[in-house]
N, C-alpha and C. Protein backbone atom coordinates (compact mmCIF):
# COMPACT_ATOMS: atom_id res chain seq x y z
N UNK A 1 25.25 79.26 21.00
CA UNK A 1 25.55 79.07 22.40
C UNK A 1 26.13 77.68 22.61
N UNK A 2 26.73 77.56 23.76
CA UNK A 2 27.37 76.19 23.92
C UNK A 2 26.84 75.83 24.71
N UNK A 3 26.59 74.20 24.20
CA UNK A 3 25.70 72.86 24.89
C UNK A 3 26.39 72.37 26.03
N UNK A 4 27.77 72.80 26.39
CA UNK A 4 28.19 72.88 27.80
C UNK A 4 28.94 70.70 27.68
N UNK A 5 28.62 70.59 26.38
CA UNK A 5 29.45 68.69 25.96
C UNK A 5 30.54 68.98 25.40
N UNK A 6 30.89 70.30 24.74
CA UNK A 6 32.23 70.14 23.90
C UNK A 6 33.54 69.91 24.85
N UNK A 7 34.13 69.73 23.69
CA UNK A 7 35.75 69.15 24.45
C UNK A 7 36.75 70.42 24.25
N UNK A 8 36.81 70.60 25.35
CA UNK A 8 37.79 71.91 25.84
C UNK A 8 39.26 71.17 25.51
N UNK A 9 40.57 72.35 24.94
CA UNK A 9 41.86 71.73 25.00
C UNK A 9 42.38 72.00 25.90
N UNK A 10 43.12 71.24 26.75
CA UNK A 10 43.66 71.39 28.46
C UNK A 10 45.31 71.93 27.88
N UNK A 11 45.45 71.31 27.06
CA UNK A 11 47.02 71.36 26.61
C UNK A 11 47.67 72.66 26.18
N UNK A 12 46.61 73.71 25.87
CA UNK A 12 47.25 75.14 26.22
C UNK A 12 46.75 75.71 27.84
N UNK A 13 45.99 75.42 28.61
CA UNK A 13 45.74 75.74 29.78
C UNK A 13 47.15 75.63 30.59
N UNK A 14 47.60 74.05 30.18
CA UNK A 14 48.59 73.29 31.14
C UNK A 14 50.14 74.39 30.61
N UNK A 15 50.40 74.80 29.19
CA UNK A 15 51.52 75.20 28.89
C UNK A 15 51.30 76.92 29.29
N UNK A 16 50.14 77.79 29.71
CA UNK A 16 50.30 78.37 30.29
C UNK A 16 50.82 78.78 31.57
N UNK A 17 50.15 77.70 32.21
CA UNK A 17 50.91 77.44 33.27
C UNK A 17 51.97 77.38 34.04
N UNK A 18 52.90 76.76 32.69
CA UNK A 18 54.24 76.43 32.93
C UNK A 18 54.77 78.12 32.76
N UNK A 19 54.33 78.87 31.83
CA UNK A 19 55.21 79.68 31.66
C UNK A 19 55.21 80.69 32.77
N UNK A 20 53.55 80.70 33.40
CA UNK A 20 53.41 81.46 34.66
C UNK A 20 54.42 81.17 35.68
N UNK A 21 55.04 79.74 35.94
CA UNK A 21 56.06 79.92 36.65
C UNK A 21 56.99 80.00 36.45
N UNK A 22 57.60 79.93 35.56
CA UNK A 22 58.94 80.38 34.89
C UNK A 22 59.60 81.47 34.84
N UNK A 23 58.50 82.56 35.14
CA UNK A 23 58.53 83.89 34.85
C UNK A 23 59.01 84.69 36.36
N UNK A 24 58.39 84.03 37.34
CA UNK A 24 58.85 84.86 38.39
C UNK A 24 60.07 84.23 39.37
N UNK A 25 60.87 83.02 38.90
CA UNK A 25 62.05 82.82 38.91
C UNK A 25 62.65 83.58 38.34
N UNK A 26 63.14 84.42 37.31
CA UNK A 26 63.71 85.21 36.85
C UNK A 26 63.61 86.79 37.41
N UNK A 27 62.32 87.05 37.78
CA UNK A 27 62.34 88.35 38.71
C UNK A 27 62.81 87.90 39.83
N UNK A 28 62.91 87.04 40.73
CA UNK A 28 63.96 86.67 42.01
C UNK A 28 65.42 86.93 41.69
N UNK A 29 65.89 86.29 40.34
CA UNK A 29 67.29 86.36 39.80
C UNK A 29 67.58 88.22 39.77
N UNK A 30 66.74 88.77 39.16
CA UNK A 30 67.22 89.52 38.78
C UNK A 30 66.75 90.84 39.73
N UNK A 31 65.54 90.66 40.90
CA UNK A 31 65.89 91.46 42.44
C UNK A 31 67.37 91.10 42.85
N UNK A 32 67.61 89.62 43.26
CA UNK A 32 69.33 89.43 43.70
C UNK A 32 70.12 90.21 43.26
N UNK A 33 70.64 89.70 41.95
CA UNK A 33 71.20 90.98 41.24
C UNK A 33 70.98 92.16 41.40
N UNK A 34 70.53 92.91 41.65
CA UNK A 34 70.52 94.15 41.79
C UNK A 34 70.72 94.45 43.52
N UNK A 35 70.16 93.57 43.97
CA UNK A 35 70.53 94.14 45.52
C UNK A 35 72.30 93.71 45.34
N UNK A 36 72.77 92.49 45.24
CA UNK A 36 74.13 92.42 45.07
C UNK A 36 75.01 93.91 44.67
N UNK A 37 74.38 94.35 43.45
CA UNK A 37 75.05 95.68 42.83
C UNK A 37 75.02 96.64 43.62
N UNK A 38 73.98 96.81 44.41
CA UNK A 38 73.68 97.98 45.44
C UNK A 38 74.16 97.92 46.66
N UNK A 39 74.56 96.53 46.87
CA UNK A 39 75.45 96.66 48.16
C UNK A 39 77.54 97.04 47.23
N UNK A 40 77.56 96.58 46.23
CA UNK A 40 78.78 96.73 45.83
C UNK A 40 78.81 98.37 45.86
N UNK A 41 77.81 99.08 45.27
CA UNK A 41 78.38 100.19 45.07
C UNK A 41 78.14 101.17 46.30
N UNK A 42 77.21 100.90 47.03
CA UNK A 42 77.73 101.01 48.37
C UNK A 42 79.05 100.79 49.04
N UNK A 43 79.82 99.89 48.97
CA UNK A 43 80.59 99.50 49.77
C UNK A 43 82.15 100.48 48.84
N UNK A 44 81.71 100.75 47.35
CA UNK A 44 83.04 101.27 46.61
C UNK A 44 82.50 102.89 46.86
N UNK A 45 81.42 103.39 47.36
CA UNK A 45 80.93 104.76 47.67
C UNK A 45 81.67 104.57 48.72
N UNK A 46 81.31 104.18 49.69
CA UNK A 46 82.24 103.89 51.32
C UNK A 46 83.70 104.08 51.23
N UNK A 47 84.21 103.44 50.46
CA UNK A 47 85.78 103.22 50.57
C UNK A 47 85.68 104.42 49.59
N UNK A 48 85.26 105.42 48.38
CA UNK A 48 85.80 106.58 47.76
C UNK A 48 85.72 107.37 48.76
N UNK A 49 84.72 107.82 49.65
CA UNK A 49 84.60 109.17 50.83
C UNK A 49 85.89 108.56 52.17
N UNK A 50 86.03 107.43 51.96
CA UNK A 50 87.24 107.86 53.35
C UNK A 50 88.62 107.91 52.60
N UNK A 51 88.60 107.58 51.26
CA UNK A 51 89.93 107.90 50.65
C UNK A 51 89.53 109.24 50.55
N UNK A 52 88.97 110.26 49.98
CA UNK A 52 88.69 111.77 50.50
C UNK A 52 89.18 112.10 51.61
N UNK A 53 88.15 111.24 52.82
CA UNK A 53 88.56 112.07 54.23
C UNK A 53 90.31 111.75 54.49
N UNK A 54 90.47 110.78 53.98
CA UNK A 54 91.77 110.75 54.39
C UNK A 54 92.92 111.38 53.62
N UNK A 55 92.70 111.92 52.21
CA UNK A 55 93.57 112.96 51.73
C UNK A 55 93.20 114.28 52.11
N UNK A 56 92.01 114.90 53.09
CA UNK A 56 92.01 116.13 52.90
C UNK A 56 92.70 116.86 53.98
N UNK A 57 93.27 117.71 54.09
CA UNK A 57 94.33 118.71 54.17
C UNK A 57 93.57 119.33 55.36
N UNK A 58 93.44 118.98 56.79
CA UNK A 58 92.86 119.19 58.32
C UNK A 58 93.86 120.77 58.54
N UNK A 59 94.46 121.14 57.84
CA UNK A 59 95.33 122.11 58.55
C UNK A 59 95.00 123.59 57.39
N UNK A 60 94.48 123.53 57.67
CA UNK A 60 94.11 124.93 56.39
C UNK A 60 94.21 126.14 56.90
């Protein structure tokens, strides 16, 4: 059992740390990204259906 005197190492506590925040900067990057993509292909879905509506043949 421990006498509750030993010397704990802080120096992997502290480099955990770091990586805990490191990590969810990159899920922000890469939500952006993807909303970016989802408005693009939105906007190239948009412009393919009115190039449709606008070639289709109203007189049939």
């Amino acid at each position: 059992m421990s006498t509750g005197k030993e010397q704990l190492e802080v120096d992997d506590l502290v480099e955990s740390d770091e990586d805990d925040v490191a990590e969810p900067v990159v899920v922000e990057v890469a939500k952006t990204n993807l909303s970016k993509r989802r408005t693009i292909d939105n906007l190239l879905e948009e412009r393919r259906l009115q190039k449709q509506l606008a070639d289709y043949d109203f007189d049939l």
